[in-house]
Structure formats: C-alpha cells, structure tokens
Protein backbone atom coordinates (compact mmCIF):
# COMPACT_ATOMS: atom_id res chain seq x y z
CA UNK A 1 -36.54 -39.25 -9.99
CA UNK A 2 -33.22 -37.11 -10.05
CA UNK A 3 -30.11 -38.64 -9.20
CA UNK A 4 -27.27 -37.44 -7.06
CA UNK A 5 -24.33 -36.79 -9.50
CA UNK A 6 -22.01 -36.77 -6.38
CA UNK A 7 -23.70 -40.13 -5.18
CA UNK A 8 -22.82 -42.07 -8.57
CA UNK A 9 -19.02 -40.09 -8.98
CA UNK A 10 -17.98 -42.04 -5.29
CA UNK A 11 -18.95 -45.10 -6.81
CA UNK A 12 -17.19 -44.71 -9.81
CA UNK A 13 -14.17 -44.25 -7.41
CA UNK A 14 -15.06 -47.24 -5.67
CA UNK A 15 -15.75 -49.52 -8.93
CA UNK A 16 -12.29 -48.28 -10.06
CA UNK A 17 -10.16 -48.81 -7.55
CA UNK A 18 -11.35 -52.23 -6.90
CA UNK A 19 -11.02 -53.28 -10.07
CA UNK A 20 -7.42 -51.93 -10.47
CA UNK A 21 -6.45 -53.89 -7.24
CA UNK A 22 -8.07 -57.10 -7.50
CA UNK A 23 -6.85 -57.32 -11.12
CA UNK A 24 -3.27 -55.90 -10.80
CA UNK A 25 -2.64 -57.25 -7.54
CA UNK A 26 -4.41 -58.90 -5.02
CA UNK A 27 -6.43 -61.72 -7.27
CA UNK A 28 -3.07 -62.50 -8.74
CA UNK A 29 -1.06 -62.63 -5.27
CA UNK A 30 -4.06 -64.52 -4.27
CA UNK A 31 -4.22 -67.06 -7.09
CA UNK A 32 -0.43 -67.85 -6.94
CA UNK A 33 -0.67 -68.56 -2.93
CA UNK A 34 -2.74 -70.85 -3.64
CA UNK A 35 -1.23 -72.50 -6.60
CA UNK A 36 2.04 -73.10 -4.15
CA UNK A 37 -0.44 -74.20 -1.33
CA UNK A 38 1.97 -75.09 2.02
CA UNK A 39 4.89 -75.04 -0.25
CA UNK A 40 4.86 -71.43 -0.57
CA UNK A 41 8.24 -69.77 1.18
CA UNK A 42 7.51 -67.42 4.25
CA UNK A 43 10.51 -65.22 3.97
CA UNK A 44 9.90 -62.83 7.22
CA UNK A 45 7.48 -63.93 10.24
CA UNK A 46 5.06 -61.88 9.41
CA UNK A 47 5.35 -61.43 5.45
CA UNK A 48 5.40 -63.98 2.52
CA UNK A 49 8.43 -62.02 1.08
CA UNK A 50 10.87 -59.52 2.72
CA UNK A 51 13.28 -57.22 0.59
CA UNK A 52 15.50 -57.74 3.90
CA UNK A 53 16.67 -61.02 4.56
CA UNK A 54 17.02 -61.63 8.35
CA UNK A 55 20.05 -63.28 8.46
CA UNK A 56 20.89 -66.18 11.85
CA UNK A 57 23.65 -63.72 12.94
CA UNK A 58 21.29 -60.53 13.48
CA UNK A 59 19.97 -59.88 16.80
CA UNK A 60 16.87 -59.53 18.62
CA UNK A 61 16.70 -55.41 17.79
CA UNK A 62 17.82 -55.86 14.07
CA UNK A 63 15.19 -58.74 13.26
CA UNK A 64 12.65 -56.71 14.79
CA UNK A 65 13.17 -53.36 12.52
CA UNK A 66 13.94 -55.59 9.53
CA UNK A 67 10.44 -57.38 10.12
CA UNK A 68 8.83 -53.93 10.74
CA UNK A 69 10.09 -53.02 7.64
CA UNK A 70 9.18 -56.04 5.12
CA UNK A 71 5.84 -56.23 6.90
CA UNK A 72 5.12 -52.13 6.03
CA UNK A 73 5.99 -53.20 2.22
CA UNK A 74 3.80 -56.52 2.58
CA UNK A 75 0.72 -54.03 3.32
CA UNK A 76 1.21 -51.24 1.49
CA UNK A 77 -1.03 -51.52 -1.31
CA UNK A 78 -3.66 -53.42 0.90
CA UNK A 79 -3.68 -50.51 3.38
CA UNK A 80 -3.49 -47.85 0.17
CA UNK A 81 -6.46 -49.52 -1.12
CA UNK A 82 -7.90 -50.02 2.44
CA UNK A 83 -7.77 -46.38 2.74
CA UNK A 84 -8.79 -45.33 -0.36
CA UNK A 85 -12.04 -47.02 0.38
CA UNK A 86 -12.77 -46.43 3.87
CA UNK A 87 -12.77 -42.60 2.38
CA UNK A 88 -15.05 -43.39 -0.15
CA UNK A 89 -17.65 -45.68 2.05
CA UNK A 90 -17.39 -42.53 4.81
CA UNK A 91 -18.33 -40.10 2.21
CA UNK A 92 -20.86 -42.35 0.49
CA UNK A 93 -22.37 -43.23 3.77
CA UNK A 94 -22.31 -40.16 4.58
CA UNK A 95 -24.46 -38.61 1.31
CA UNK A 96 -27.70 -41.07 2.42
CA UNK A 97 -30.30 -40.92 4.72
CA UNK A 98 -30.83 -44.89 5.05
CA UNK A 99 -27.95 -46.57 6.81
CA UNK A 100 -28.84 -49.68 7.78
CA UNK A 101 -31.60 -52.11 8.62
CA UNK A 102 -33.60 -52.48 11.90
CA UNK A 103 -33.06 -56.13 12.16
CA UNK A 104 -28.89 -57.01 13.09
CA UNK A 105 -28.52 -60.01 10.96
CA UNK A 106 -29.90 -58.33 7.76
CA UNK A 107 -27.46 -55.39 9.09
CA UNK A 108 -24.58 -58.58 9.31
CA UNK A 109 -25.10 -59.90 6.21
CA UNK A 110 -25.00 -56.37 4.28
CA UNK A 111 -21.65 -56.38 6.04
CA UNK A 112 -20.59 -59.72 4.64
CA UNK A 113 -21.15 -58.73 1.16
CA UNK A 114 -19.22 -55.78 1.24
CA UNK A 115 -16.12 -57.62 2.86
CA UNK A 116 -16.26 -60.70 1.26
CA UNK A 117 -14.84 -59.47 -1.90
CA UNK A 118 -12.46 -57.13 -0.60
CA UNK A 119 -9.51 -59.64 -1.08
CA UNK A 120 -7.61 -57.78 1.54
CA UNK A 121 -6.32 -58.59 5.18
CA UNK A 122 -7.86 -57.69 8.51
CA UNK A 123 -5.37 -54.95 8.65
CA UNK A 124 -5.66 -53.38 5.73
CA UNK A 125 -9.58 -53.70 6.37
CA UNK A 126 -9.93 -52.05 9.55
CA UNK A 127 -9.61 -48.65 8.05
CA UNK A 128 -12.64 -49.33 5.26
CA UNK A 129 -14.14 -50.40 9.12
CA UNK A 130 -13.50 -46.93 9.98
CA UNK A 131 -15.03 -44.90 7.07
CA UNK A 132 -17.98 -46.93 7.66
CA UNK A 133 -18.40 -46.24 10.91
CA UNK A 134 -17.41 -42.78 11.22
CA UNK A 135 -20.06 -42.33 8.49
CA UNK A 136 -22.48 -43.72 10.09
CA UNK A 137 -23.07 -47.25 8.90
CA UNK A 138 -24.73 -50.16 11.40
CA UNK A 139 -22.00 -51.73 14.11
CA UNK A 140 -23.21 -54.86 12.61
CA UNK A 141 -22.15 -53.66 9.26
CA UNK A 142 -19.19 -52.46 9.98
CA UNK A 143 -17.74 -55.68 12.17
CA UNK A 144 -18.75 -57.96 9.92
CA UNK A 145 -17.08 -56.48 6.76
CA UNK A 146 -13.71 -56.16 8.50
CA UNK A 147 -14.01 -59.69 9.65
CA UNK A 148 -15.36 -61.92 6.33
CA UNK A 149 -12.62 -59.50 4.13
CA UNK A 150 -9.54 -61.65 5.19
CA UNK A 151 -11.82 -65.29 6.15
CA UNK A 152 -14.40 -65.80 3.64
CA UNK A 153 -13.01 -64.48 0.55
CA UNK A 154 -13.24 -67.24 -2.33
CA UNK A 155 -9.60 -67.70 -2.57
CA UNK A 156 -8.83 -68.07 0.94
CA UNK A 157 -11.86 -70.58 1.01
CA UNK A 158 -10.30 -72.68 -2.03
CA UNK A 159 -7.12 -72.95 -0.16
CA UNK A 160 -8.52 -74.21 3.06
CA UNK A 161 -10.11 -77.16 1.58
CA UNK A 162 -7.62 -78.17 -0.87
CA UNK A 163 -4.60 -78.06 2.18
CA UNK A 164 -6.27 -79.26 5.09
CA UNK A 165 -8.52 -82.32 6.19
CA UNK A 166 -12.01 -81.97 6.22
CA UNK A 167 -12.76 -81.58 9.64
CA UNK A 168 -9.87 -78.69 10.30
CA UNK A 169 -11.73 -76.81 7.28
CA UNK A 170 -15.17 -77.53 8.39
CA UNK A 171 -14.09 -76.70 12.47
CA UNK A 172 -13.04 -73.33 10.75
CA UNK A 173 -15.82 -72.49 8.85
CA UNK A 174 -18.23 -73.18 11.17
CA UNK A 175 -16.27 -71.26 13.76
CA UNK A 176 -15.85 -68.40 11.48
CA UNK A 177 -19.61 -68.29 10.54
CA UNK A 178 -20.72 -68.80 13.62
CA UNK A 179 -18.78 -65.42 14.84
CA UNK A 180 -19.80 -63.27 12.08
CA UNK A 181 -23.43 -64.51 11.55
CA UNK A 182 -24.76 -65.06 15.03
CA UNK A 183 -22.31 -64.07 17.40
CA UNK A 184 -21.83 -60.26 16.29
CA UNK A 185 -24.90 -59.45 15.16
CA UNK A 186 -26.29 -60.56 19.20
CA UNK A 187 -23.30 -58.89 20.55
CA UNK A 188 -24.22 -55.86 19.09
CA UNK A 189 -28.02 -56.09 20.18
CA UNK A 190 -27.38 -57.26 23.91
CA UNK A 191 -23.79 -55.95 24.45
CA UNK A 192 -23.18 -53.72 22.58
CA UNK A 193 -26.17 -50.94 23.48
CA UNK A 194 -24.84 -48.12 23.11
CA UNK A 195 -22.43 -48.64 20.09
CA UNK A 196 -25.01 -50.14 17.85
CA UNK A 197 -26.70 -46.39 17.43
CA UNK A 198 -25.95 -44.71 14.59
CA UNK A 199 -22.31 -42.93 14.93
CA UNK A 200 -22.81 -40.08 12.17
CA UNK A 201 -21.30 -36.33 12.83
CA UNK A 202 -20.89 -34.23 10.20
CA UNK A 203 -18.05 -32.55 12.14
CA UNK A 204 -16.62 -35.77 10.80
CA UNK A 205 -17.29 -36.45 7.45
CA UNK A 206 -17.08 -33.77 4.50
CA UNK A 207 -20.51 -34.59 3.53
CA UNK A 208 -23.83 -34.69 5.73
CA UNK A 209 -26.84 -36.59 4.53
CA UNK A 210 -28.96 -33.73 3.38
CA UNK A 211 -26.34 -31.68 1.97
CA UNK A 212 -26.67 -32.98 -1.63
CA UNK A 213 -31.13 -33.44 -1.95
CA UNK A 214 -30.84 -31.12 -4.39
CA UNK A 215 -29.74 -33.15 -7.43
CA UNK A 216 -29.67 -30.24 -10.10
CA UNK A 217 -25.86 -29.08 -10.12
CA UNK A 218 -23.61 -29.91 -13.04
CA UNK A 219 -21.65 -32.56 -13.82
CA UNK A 220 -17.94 -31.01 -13.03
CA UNK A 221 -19.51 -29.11 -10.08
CA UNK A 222 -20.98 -32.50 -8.62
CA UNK A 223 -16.89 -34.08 -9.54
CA UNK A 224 -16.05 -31.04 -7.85
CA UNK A 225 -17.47 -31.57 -4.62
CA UNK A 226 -17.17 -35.31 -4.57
CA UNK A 227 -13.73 -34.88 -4.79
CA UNK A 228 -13.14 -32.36 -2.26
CA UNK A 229 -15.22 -34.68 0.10
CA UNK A 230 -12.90 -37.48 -0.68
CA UNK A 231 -9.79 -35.95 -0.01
CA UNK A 232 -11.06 -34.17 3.03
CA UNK A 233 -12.01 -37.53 4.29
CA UNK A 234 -8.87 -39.93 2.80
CA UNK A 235 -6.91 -37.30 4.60
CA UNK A 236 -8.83 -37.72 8.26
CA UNK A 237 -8.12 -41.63 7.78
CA UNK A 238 -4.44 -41.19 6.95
CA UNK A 239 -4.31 -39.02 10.09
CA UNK A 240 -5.65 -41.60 12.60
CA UNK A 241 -5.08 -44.39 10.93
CA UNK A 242 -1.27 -44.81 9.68
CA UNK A 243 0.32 -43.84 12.90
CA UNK A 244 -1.37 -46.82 14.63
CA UNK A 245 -0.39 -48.90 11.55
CA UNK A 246 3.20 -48.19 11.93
CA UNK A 247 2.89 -49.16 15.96
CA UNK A 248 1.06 -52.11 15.18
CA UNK A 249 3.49 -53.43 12.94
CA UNK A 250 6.28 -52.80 15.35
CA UNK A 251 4.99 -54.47 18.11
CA UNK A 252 3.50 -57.23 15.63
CA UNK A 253 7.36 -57.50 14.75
CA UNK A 254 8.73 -57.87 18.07
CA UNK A 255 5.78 -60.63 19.50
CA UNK A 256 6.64 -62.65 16.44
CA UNK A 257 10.50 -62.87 16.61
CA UNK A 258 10.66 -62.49 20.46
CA UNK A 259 8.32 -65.56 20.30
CA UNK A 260 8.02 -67.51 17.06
CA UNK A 261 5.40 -69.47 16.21
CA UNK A 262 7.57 -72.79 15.21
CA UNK A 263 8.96 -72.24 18.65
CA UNK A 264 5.44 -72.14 20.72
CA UNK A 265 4.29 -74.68 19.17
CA UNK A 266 7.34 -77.17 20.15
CA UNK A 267 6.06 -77.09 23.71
CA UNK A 268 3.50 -79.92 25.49
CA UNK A 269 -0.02 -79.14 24.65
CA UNK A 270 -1.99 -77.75 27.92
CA UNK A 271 -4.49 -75.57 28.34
CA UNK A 272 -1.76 -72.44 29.03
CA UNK A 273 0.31 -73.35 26.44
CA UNK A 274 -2.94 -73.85 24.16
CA UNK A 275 -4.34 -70.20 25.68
CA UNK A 276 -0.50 -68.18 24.87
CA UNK A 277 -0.77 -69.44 20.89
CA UNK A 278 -4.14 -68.30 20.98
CA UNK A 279 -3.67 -65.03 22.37
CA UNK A 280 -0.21 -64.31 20.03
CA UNK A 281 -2.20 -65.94 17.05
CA UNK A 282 -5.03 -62.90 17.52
CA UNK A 283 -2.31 -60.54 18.47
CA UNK A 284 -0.12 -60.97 15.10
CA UNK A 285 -0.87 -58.43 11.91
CA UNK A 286 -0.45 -60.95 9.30
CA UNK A 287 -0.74 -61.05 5.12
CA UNK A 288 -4.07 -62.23 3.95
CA UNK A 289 -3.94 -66.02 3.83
CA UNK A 290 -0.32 -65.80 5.81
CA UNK A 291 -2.67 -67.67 8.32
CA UNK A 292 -3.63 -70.57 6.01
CA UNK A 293 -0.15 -71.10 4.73
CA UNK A 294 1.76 -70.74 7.90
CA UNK A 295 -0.47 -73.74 9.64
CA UNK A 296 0.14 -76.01 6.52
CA UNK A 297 3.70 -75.35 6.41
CA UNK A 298 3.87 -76.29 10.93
CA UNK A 299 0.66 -79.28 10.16
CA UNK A 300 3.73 -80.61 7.26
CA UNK A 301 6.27 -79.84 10.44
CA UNK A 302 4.65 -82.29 13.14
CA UNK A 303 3.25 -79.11 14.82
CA UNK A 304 0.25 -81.07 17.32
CA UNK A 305 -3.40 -80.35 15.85
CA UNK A 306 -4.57 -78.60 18.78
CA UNK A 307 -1.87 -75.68 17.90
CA UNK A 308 -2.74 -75.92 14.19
CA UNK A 309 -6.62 -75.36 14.47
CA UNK A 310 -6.13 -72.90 17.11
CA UNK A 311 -4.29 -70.58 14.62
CA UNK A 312 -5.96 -71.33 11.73
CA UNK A 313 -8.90 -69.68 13.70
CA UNK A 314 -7.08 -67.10 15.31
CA UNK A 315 -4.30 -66.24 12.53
CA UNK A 316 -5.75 -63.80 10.48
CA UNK A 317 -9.32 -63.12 11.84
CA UNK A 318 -8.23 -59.98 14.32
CA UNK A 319 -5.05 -58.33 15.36
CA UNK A 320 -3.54 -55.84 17.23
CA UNK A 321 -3.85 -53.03 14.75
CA UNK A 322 -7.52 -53.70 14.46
CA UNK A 323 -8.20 -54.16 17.87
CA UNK A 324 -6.23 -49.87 17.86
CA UNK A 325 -8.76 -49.19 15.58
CA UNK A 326 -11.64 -50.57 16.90
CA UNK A 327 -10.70 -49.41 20.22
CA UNK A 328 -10.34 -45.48 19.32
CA UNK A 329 -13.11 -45.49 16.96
CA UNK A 330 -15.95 -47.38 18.61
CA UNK A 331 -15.06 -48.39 21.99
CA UNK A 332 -12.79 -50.34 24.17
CA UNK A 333 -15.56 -52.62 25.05
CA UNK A 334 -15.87 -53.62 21.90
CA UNK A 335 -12.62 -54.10 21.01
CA UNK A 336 -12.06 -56.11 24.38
CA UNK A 337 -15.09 -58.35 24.12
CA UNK A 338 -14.31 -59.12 20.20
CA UNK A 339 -10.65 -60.35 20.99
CA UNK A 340 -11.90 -62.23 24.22
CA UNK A 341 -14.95 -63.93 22.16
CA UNK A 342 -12.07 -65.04 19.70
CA UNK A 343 -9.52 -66.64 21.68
CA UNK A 344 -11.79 -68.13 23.39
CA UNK A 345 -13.32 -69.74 20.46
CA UNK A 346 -9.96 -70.34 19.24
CA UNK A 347 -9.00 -72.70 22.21
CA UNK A 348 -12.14 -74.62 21.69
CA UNK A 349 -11.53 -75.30 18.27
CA UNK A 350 -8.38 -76.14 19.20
CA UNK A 351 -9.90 -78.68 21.83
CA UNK A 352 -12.31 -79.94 18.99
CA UNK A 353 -10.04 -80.38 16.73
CA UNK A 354 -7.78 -82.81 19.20
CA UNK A 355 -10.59 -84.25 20.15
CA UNK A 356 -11.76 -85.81 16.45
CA UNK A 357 -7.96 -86.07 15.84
CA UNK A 358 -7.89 -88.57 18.45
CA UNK A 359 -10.55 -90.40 17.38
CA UNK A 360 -9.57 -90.93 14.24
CA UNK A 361 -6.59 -92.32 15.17
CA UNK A 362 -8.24 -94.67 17.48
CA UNK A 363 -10.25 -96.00 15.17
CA UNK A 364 -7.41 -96.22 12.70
CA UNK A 365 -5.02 -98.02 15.58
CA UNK A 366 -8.43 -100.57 15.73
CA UNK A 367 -8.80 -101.36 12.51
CA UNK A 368 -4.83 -102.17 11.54
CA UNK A 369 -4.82 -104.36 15.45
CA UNK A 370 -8.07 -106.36 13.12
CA UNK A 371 -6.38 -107.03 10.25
CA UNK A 372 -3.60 -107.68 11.97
C-alpha cells in the first residue's frame, strides 16, 4: 500500500512542535506550578507573572492595559503553538477521507486523547478547535479536545489532589468528566443537529481529501506542497483568530480588575452572589492551571467553599475567547448552550460542595461536644 508523503510530512510537523513545547516550555512551567502548589505568586489577575507590575496608585484604565499586556505575554507561546497546530490538524484533516466515527462517544473520546496531552490552556486551545473543525473533524471531536487540554492534563490532575481535599477534587472530576464524556457527546446528537455534520469546504482548507490519492510524487515535491498547505492554512487561523485573541484579553482584563475575584468572593454566599462568580469564573481567559492555584491561594484566604468549588469548575474550563471562537466558527447555539451547561454545573458543584462541607463539620462539632 503507498503512502501519502504529504500525510506523514504534517505529522512530522506535529511530532516536532510538540515535542519542542512540552519539553522547552510548557512541561517545565507545568512541573514548577506544581512544585510551589498554592504558594505560587500570581503577579497580574489573570497571569502567574507580569513584566508590568500594577502598582496600588494606577487606575482603573492603566491596570486594565497593563493586564492586557502581561496576559498577551502569558499566552504567547501557548497560542503560537495553539496555532501552529490547529494549521496542521486542518490540513491533516483535511488530506483523509475518514473523519470521525458514527457513534459520539467513540467521536468524544478520540477528542480526549488529542487534548489531553496538549498541556495548553482553553485559550490557546480553541484555535487547534478551529483547524479541526474547519477541516472537517466530528463536533464531538473537536469540543472535547479544547475542553480536556486545560482539565485533564496529568499535571493539572497531580495538582488538584495534592492541594485540595478529597471531595473538592473528586466534585471536580466528576463534574469535568461528566461534561466531556456524556454531556457533549448527547449535546451534539440531540442539540446539536445540525452542527454535528461534517463542516469540510475546500474553499477552506489548502488541501481537499482526494487531492493527494495519488501517492507517487517525490519526496521534496510532497515537502513542497505540505508546506504550502500549512502556511496557507496557519495564515487563515492567524487571520480569524488573533484579532479575537487580542479582544478577549482586553475585556478578560477589564472583568478581572473591574471585579476581582478576592473581592467577589468577600460577599455572603446566595444563590446571586454564587451565580455572578460563576458567570465571571467562565468569562475569565486564564493561564493553564491559573484556575487551580488561584482557588488554593482564596481556600488558604478563608474564601467560603461554595465560591472555591464553583471556580475550580468554572476557572479554566471555557472563556470568553473560546466562547468568540466557538461562536464564529460553529454556531452561536453552541457556544451559548456550552457556557449555560457550565455555569450551571458550576453553581451545583458549588452547592455540593457546601453541602458535604457542612457535614463534615457537623460531624466534627459532634464528635469534639463527645469527648468533651
């Protein structure tokens, strides 16, 4: 059986750009995160470090373009490499006839192990979301690699349980599984309809699935065209993809220092207040594991558990640059539905979470009123 030169060149591309990243710099950035665990310093609202200090003086304006600006240099390897392989998967999808699998969950879990390695945040994920889709991979697919990238990757995992209780991890994971497993892959087959058809114009991508059967060309001439097809396509992600970057992180910036986190969080627990840290918790385009940090760092603060496990759900797992690019490139529905589904499940973990808290603490007030 011949092989298609241009096929195995893209994933040469692939294999060395991930490699380069994980080992150079996300693995590493991962691996001393967790080393400092809820100790680590969170320099900027929405960045570990920032190369511009916000200082108590600046105002409202100032902090806002300073955080704009350290959060752009947080991501910009994460959203080079993002790009870099949403090209490659939307010219690699686009060079094979079979994209997916009849039956959603197979279609989900494909997804899974394509994200779960990524290392990178939901941000700098969405536009590997995008290749995939514009080239014509499964909705399931595509959702659920943009969602386990920034949750389930082995680091992040190793952090959660060696920072939190039990139950907060567990309420988490099961949460967070629950979503990606079972939750998109029947969103996609009841809601939906019409976006889970395959998405695939070659008006789009460079390549078109036919285009290379013929497996005969040379070497250089198969480089050739692979490359072509790569640029053509890293430069059609660049185009639609950056400019929304750059608004996200602006308005990202102004949510978080218009209303901080450490402040929201000061206020009585209710159901609205619960609902508003939800709904700024989804809306924030944080670092990978900025989510998992900032909660230990408010947990070690006082902040009440029904906050904490609503952000550790919602912190991380969506955002407002996502929810652009999901929007534009598959549909508002989807985009709407996604962020709904999550803040909703966000308050009820939050409500779980209270809820066990609570006991606990009953059962602990019992047992010192014994030996008493």
């Amino acid at each position: 059986m011949k092989i298609n030169k241009r096929v195995l060149f893209v994933c040469a591309v692939i294999i060395a750009a991930a490699v380069t990243f994980w080992s150079g710099s996300r693995y590493p950035s991962l691996d001393q995160k967790a080393i400092m665990g809820g100790s680590a310093a969170l320099e900027d609202p929405l960045a570990f470090e920032a190369s511009i200090q916000i200082q108590p003086n600046h105002g409202t304006v100032e902090r806002v373009v300073y955080t704009t600006i350290n959060w752009i240099e947080t991501n910009l390897e994460g959203m080079a490499f993002g790009l870099v392989i949403g090209a490659c998967l939307l010219t690699l999808i686009g060079m094979v006839r079979v994209r997916g699998h009849r039956n959603g969950f197979v279609n989900t879990l494909i997804g899974v192990t394509i994200g779960t390695p990524l290392g990178v945040c939901v941000n700098c994920s969405a536009p590997v979301a995008k290749g995939m889709h514009d080239g014509g991979a499964r909705l399931e697919t595509t959702l659920a690699t943009m969602f386990s990238s920034p949750t389930l990757n082995i680091v992040v995992l190793t952090m959660l349980f060696s920072m939190f209780p039990l139950y907060l991890t567990a309420i988490k994971l099961t949460l967070t599984l629950t979503f990606i497993l079972i939750i998109v892959p029947l969103l996609s087959r009841w809601v939906f309809v019409e976006e889970r058809l395959p998405t695939y114009d070659d008006t789009v991508c460079a390549v078109s699935p036919t285009q290379f059967a013929a497996s005969d060309e040379s070497i250089l001439s198969a480089m050739g065209g692979a490359m072509l097809a790569l640029l053509r396509n890293l430069g059609y992600l660049v185009i639609r993809t950056v400019p929304l970057m750059l608004l996200a992180g602006l308005l990202g910036a102004t949510v978080a220092n218009v209303i901080p986190l450490p402040v929201l969080v000061d206020y009585e627990a209710g159901f609205l207040a619960v609902t508003a840290v939800a709904l700024v918790g989804i809306f924030l385009p944080v670092p990978v594991a900025f989510d998992v940090v900032l909660v230990a760092v408010l947990i070690s603060a006082g902040a009440p558990v029904i906050y904490s496990m609503t952000l550790l759900f919602t912190l991380g797992v969506f955002s407002i640059y996502p929810f652009f690019i999901v929007w534009r490139t598959i549909s508002p529905r989807v985009a709407v539905v996604v962020t709904v589904v999550l803040v909703v499940m966000g308050i009820a973990g939050g409500y779980i979470a209270e809820g066990i808290y609570q006991a606990e603490l009953q059962d602990m007030m019992e047992f010192l009123e014994q030996e008493s």
